[in-house]
N, C-alpha and C. Protein backbone atom coordinates (compact mmCIF):
# COMPACT_ATOMS: atom_id res chain seq x y z
N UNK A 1 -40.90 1.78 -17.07
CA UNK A 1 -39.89 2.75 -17.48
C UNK A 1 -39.88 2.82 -19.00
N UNK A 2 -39.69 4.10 -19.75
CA UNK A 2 -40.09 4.18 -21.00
C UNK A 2 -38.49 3.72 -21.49
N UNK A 3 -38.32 4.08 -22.89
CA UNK A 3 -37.57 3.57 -23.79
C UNK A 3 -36.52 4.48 -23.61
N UNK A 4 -36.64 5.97 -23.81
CA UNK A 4 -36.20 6.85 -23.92
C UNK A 4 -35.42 6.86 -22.37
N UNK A 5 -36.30 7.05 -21.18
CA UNK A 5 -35.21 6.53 -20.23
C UNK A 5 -34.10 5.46 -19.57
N UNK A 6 -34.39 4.27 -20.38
CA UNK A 6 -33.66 3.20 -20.01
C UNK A 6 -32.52 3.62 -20.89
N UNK A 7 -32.41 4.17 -22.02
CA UNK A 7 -31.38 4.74 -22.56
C UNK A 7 -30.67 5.98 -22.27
N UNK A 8 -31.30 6.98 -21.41
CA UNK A 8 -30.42 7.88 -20.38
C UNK A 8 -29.96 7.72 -19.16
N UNK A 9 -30.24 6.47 -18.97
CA UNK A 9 -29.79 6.49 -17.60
C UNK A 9 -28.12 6.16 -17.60
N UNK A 10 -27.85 5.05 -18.60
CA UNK A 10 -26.38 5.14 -18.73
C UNK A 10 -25.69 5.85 -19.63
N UNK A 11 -26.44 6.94 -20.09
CA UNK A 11 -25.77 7.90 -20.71
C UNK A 11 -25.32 8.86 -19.94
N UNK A 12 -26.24 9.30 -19.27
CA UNK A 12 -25.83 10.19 -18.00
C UNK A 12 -24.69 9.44 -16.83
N UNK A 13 -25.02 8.73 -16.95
CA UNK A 13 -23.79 8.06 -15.63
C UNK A 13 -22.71 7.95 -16.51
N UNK A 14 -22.61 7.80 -17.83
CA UNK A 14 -21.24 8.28 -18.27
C UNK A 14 -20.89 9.52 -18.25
N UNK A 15 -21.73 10.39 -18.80
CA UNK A 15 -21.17 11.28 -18.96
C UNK A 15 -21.15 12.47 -17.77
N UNK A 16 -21.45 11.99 -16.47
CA UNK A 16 -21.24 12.85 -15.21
C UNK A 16 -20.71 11.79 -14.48
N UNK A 17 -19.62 10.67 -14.96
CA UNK A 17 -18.40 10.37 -14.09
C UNK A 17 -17.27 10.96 -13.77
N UNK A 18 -16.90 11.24 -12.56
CA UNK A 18 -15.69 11.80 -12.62
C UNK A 18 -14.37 11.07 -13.28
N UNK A 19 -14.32 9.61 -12.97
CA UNK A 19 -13.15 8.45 -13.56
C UNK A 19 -13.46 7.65 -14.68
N UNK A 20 -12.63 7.77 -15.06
CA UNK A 20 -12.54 7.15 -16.75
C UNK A 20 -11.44 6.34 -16.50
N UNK A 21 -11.99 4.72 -16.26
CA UNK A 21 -10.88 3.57 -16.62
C UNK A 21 -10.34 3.29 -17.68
N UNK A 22 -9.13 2.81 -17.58
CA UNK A 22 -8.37 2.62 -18.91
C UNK A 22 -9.34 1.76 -19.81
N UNK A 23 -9.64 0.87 -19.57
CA UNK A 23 -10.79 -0.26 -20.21
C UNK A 23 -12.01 -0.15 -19.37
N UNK A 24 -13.00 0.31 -20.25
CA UNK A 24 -14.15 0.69 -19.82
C UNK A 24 -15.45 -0.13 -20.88
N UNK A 25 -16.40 0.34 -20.87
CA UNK A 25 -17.25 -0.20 -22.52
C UNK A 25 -16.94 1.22 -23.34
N UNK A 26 -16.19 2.36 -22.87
CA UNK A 26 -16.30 3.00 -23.82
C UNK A 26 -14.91 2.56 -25.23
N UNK A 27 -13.80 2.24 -24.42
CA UNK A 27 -12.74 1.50 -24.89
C UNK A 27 -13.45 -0.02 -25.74
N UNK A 28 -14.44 -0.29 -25.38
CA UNK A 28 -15.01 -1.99 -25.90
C UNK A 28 -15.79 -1.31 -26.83
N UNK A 29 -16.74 -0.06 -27.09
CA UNK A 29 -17.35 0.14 -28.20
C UNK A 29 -16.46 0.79 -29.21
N UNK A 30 -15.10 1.35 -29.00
CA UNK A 30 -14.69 2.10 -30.05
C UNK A 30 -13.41 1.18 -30.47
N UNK A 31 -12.96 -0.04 -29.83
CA UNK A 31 -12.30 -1.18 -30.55
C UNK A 31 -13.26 -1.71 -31.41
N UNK A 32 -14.48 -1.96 -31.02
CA UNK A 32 -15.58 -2.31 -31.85
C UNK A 32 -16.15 -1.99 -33.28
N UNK A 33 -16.10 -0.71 -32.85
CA UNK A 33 -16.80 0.38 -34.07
C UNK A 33 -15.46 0.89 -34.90
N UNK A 34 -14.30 0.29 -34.78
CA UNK A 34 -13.21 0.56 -35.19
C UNK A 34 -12.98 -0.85 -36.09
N UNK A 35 -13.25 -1.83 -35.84
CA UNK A 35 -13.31 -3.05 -36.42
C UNK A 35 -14.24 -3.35 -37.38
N UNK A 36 -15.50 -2.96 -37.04
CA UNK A 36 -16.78 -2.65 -37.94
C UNK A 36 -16.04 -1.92 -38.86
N UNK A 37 -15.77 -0.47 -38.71
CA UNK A 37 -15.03 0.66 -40.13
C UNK A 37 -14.20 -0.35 -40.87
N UNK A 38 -13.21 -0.37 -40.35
CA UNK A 38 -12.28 -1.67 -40.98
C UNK A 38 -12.71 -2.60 -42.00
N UNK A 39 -14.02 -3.69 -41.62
CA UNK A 39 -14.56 -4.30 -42.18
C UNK A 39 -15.03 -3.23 -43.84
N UNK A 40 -16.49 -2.69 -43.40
CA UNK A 40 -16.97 -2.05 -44.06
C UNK A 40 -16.01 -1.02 -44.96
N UNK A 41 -14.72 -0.37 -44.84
CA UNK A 41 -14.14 -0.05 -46.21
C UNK A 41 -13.21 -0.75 -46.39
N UNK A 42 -13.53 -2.39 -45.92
CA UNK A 42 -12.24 -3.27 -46.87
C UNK A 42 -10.65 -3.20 -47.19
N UNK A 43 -10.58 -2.79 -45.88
CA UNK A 43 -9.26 -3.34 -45.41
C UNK A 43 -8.47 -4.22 -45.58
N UNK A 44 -7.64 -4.47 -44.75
CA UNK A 44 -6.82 -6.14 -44.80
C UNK A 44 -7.36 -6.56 -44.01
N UNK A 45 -7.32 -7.80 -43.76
CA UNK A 45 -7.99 -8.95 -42.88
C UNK A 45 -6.87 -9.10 -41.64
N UNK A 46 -5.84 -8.55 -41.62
CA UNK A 46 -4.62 -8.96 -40.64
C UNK A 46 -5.62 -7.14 -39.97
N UNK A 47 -5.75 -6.05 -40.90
CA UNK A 47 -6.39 -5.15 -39.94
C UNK A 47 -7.38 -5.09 -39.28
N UNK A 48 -8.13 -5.99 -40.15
CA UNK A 48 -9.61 -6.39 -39.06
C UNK A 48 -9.25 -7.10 -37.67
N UNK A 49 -8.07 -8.03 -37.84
CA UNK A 49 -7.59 -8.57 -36.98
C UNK A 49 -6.83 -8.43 -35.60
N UNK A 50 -6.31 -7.05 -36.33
CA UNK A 50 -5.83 -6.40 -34.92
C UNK A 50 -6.91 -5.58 -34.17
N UNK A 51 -7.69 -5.18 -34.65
CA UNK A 51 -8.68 -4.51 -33.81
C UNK A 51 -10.18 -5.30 -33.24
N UNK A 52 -10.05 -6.46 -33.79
CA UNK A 52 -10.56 -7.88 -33.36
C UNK A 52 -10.27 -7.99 -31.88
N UNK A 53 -9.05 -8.51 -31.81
CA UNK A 53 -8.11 -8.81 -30.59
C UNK A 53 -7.80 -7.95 -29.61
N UNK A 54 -7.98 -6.30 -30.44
CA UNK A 54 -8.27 -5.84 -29.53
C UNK A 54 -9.44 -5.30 -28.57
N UNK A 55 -10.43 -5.25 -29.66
CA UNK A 55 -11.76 -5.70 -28.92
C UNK A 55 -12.14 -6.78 -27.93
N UNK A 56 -11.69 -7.88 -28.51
CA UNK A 56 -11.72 -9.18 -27.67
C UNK A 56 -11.07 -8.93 -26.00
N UNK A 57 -9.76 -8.24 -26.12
CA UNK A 57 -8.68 -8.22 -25.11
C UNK A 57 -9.53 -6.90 -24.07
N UNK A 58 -10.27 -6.07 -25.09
CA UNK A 58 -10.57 -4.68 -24.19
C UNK A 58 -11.64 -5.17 -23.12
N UNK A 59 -12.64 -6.18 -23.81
CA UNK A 59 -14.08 -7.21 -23.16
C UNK A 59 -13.46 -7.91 -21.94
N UNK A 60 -12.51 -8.35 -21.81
CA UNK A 60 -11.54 -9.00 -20.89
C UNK A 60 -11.47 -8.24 -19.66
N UNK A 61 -10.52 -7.02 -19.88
CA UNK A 61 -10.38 -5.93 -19.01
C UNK A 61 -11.73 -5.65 -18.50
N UNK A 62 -12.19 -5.38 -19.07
CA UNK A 62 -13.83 -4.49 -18.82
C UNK A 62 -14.48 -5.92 -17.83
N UNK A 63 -14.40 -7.16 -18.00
CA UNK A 63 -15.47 -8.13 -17.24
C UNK A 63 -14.59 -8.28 -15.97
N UNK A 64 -13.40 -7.83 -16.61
CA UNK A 64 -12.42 -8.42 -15.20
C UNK A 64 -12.20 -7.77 -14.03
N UNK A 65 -12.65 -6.50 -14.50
CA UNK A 65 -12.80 -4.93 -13.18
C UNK A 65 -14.51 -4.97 -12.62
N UNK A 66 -15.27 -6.09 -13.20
CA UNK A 66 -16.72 -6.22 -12.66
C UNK A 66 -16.48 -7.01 -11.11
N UNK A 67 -15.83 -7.90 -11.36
CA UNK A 67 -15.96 -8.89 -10.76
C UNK A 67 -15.03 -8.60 -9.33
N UNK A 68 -15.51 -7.85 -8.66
CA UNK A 68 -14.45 -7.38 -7.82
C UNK A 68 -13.78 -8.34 -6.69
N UNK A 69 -14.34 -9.75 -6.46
CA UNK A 69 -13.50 -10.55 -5.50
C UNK A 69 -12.61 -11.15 -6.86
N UNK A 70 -11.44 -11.87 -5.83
CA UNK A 70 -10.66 -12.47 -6.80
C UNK A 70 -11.20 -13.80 -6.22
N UNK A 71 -11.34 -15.20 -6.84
CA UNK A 71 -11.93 -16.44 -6.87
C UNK A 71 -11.17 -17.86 -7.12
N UNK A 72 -10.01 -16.71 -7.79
CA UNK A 72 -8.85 -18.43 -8.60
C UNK A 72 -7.73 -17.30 -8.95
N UNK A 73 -7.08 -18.02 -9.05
CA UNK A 73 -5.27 -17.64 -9.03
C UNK A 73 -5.48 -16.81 -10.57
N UNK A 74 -5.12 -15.61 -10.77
CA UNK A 74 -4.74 -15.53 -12.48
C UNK A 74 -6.32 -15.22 -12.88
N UNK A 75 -6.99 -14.64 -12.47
CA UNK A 75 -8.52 -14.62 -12.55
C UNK A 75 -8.66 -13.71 -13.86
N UNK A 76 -7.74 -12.22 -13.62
CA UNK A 76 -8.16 -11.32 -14.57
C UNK A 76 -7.27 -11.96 -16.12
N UNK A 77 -6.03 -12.06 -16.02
CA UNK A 77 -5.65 -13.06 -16.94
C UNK A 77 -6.21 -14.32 -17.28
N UNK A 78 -6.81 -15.00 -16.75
CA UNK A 78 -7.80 -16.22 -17.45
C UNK A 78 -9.11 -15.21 -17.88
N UNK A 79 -9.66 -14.37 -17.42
CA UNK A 79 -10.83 -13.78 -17.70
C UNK A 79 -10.76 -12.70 -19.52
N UNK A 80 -9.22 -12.44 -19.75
CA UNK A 80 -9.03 -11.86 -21.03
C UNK A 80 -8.75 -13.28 -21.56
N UNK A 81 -7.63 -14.16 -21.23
CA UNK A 81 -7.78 -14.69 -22.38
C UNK A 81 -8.99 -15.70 -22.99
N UNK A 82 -9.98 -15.83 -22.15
CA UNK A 82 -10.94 -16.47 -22.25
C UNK A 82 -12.25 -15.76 -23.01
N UNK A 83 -11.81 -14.23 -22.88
CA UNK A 83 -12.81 -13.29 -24.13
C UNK A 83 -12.12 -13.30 -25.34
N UNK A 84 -10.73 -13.25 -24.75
CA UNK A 84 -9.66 -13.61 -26.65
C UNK A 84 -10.22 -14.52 -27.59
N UNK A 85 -10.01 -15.91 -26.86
CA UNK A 85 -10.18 -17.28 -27.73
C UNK A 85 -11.32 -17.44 -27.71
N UNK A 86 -12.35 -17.16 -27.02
CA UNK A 86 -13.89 -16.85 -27.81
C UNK A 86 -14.57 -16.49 -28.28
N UNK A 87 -13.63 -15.27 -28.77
CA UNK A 87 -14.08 -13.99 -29.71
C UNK A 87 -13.32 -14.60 -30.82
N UNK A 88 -11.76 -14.57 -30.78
CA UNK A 88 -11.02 -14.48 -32.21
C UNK A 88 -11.06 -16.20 -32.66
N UNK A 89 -11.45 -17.17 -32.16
CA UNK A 89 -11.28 -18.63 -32.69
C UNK A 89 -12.98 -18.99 -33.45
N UNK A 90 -13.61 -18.31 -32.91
CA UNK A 90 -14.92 -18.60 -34.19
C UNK A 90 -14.95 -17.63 -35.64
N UNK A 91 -14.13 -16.72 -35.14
CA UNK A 91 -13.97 -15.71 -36.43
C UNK A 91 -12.98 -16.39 -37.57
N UNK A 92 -11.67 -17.12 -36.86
CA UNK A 92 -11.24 -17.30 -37.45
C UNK A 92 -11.08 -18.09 -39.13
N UNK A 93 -12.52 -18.66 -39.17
CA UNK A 93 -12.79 -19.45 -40.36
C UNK A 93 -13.10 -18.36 -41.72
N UNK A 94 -14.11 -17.01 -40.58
CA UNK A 94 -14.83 -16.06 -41.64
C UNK A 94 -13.32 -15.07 -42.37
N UNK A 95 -11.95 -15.00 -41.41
CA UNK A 95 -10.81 -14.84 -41.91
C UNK A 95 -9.36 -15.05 -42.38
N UNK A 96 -10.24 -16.14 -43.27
CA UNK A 96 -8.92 -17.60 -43.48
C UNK A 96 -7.92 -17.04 -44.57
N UNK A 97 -6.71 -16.91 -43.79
CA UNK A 97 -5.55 -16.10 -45.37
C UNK A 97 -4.21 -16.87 -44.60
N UNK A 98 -4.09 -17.86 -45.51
CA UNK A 98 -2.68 -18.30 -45.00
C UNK A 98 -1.50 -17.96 -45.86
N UNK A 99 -0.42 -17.59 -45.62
CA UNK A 99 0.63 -17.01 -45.48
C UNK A 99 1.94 -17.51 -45.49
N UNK A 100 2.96 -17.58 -46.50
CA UNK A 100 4.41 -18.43 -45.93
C UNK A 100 5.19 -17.28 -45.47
N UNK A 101 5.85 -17.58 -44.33
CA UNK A 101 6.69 -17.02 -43.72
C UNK A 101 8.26 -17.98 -43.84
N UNK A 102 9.25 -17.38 -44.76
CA UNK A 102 10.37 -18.01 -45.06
C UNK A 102 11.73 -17.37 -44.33
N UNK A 103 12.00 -18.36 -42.73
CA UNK A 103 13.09 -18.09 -42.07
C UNK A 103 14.28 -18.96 -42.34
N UNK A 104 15.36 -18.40 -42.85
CA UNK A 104 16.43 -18.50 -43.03
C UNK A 104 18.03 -17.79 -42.27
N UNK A 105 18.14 -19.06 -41.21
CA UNK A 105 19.29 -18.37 -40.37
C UNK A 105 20.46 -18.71 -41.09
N UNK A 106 20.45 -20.12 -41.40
CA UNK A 106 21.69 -20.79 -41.56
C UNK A 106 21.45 -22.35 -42.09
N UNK A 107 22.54 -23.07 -42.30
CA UNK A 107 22.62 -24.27 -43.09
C UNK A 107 21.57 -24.39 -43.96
N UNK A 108 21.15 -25.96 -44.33
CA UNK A 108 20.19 -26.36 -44.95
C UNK A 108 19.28 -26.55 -44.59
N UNK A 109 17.68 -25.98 -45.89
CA UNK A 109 16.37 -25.95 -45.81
C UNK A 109 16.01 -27.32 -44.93
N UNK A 110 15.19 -26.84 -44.55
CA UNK A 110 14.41 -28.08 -43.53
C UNK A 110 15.22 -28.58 -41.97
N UNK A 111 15.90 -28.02 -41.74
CA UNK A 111 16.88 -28.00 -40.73
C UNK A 111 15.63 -26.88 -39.83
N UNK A 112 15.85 -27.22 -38.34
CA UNK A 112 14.72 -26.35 -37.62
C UNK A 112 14.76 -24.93 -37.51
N UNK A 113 15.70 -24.42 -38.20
CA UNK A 113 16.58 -22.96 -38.08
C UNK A 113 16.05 -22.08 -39.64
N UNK A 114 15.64 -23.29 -40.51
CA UNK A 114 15.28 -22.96 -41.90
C UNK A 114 14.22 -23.26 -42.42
N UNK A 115 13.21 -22.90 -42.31
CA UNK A 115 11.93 -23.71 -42.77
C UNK A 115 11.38 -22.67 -43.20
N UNK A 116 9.53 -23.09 -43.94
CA UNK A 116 8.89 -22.20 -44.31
C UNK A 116 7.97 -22.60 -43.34
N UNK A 117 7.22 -21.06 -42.43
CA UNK A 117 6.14 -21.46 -41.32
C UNK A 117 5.06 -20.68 -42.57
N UNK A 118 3.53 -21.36 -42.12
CA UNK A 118 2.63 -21.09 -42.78
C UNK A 118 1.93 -20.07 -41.47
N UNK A 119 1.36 -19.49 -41.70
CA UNK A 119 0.95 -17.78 -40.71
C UNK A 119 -0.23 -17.87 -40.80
N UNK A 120 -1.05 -17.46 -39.80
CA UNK A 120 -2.54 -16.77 -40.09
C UNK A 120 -2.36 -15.17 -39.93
N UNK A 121 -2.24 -14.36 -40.71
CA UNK A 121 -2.38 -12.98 -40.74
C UNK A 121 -3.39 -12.30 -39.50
N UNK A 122 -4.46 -13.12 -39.79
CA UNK A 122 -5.47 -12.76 -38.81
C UNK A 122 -5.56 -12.75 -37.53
N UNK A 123 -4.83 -14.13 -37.11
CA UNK A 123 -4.67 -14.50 -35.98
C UNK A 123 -3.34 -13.83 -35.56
N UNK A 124 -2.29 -13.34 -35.99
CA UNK A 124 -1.19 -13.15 -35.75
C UNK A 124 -1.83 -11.58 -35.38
N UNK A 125 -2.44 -10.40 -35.49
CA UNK A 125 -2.58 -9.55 -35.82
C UNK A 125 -3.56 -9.37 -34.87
N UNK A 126 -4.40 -10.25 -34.60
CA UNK A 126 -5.33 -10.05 -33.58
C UNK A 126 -4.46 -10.28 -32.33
N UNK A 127 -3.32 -11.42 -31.82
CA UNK A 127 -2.83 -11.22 -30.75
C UNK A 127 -2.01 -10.21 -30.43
N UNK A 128 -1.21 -9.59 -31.68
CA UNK A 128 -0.44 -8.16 -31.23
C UNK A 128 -1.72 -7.26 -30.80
N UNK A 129 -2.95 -7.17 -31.02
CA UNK A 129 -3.71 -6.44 -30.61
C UNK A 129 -4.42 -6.74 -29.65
N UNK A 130 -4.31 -7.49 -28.69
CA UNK A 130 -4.70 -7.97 -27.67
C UNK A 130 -3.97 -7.87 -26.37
N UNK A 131 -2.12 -7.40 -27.27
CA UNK A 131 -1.13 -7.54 -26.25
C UNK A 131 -0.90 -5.86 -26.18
N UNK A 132 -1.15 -5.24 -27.27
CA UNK A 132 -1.53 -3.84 -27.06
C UNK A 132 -2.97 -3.09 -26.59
N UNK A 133 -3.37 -3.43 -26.35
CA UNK A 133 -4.43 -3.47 -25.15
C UNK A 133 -4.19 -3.55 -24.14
N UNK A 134 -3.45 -4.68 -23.65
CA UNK A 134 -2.90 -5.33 -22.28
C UNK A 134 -1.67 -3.95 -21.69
N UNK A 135 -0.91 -3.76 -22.62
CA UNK A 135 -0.03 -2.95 -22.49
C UNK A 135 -0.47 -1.13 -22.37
N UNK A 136 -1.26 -1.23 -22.62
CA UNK A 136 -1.70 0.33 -22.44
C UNK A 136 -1.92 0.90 -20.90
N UNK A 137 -2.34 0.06 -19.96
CA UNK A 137 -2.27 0.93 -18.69
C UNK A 137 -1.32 0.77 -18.02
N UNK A 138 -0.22 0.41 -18.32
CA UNK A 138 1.06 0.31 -17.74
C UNK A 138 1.70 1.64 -18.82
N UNK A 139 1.65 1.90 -20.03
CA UNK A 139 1.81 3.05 -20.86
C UNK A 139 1.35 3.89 -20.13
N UNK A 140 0.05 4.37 -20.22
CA UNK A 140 -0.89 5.31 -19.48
C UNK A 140 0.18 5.65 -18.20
N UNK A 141 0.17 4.81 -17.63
CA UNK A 141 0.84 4.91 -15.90
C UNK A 141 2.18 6.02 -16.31
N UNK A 142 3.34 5.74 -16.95
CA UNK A 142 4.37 6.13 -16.91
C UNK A 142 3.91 7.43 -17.92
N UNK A 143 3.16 7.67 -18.79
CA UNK A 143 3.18 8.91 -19.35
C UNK A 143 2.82 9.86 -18.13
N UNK A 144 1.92 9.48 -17.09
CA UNK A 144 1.13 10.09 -16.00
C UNK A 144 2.52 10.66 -14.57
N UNK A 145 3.74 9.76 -15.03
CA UNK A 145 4.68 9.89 -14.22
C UNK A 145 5.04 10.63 -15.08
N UNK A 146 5.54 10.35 -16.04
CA UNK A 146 6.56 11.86 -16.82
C UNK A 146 5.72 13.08 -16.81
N UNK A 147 4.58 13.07 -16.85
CA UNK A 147 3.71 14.57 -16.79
C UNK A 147 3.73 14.73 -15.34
N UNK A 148 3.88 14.41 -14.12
CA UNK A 148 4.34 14.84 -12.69
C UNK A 148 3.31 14.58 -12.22
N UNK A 149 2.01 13.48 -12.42
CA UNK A 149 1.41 12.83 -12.34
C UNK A 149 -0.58 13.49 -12.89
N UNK A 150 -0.25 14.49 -13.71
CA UNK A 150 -1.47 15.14 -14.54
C UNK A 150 -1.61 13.97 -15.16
N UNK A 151 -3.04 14.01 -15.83
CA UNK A 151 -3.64 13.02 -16.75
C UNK A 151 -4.16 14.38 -18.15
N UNK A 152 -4.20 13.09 -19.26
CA UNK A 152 -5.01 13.93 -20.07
C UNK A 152 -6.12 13.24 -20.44
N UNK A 153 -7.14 14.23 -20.39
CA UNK A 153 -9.26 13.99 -20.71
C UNK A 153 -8.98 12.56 -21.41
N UNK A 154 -9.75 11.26 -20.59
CA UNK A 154 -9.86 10.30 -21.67
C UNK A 154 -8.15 9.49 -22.06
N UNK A 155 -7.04 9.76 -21.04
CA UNK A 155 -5.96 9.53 -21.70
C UNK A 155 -5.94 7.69 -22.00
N UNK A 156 -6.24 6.95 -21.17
CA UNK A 156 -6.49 5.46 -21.54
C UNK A 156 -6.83 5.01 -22.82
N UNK A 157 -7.83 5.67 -22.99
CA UNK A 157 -8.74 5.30 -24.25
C UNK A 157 -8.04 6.01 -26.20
N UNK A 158 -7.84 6.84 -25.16
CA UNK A 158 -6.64 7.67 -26.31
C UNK A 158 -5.54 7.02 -27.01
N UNK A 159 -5.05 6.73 -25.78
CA UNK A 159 -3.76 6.22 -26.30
C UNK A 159 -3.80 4.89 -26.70
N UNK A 160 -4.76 3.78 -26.29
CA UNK A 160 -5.29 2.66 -26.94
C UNK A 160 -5.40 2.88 -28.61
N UNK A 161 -6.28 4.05 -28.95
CA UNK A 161 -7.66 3.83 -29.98
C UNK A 161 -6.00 4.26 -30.85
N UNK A 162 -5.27 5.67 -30.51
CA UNK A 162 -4.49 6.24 -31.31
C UNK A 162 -2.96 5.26 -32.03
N UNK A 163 -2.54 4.35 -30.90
CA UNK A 163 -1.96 3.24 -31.26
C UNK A 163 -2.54 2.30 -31.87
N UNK A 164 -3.58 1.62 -31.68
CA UNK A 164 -4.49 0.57 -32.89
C UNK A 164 -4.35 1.32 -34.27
N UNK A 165 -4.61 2.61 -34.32
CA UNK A 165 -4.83 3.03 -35.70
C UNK A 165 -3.64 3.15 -36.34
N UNK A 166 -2.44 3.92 -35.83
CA UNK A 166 -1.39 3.96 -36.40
C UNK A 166 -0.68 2.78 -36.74
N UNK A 167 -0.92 1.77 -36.21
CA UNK A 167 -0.79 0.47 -36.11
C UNK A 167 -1.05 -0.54 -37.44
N UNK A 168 -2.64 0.06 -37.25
CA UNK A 168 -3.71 -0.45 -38.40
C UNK A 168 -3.15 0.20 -39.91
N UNK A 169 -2.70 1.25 -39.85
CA UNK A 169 -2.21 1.70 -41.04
C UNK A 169 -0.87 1.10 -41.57
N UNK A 170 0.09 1.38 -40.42
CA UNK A 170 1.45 0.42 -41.26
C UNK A 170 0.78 -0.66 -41.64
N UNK A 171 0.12 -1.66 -40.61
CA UNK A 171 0.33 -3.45 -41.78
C UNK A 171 -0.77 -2.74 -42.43
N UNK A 172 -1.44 -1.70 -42.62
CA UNK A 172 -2.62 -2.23 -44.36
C UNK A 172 -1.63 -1.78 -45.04
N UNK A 173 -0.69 -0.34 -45.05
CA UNK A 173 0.12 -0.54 -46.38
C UNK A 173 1.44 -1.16 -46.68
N UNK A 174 1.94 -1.99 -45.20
CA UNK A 174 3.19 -2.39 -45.54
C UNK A 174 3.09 -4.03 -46.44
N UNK A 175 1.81 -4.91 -46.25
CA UNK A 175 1.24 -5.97 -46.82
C UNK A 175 0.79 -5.51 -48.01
């Protein structure tokens, strides 16, 4: 089989599917290639981070709809977080930015109510993006109920990529 066809064959089976899953590889290449951009015009590292996690979290979904028996209790949930912490815990050295976070409820410093916590930006930023991932086809679902159950072209992937970004923009300029 030549070159040229081993590369249409899953081009065509994408693009003459009738169903488009919420987490697909097309959702895993454009968390991807969204993280890459990020990188390459030098961003914040808490933004690389959220679209890290959410790459990581989208790989999850995507291995976890392969595997169609269930095998162990919690399968598709052990199966994301197990693309999470193997994706975002070796990165984490190449995005080391620690951070004081100074909570102050009441009485005196050093009391458990008052301390300074030290943060990983990165890591903090990659799990909101991992949990917005998680949260999108339960989104998807109820927009699909308020529209009287129409979909829109691609709506999964949409509403993923369009929340990461708007996302990605508050923390790069609110940091």
């Amino acid at each position: 089989m030549s070159y040229k066809r081993l590369i249409a064959v899953p081009v065509l089976v994408t693009l003459l599917s009738r169903q488009v899953l919420a987490h697909c590889p097309l959702c895993t290449i454009g968390a991807a290639a969204a993280a890459g951009g990020a990188v390459w015009l030098g961003v914040s590292k808490a933004v690389v981070g959220l679209f890290l996690g959410a790459f990581a979290a989208s790989l999850g979904w995507w291995v976890s709809r392969l595997i169609k028996k269930k095998y162990i209790p919690f399968q598709r949930t052990l199966l994301i977080a197990f693309s999470f912490i193997t994706t975002i815990i070796p990165l984490t050295p190449l995005f080391k930015s620690i951070y004081p976070l100074y909570i102050s409820i009441g009485g005196d410093y050093g009391s458990l109510l008052n301390r300074t916590y030290l943060i990983n930006p990165f890591v903090v930023t990659s799990i909101l993006g991992a949990l917005l991932v998680s949260m999108t086809p339960w989104m998807s679902s109820r927009i699909t109920i308020w529209r009287e159950g129409k979909t829109i072209p691609f709506q999964g992937v949409t509403l993923t990529l369009l929340l990461l970004v708007v996302l990605g923009v508050v923390i790069q300029f609110a940091g």
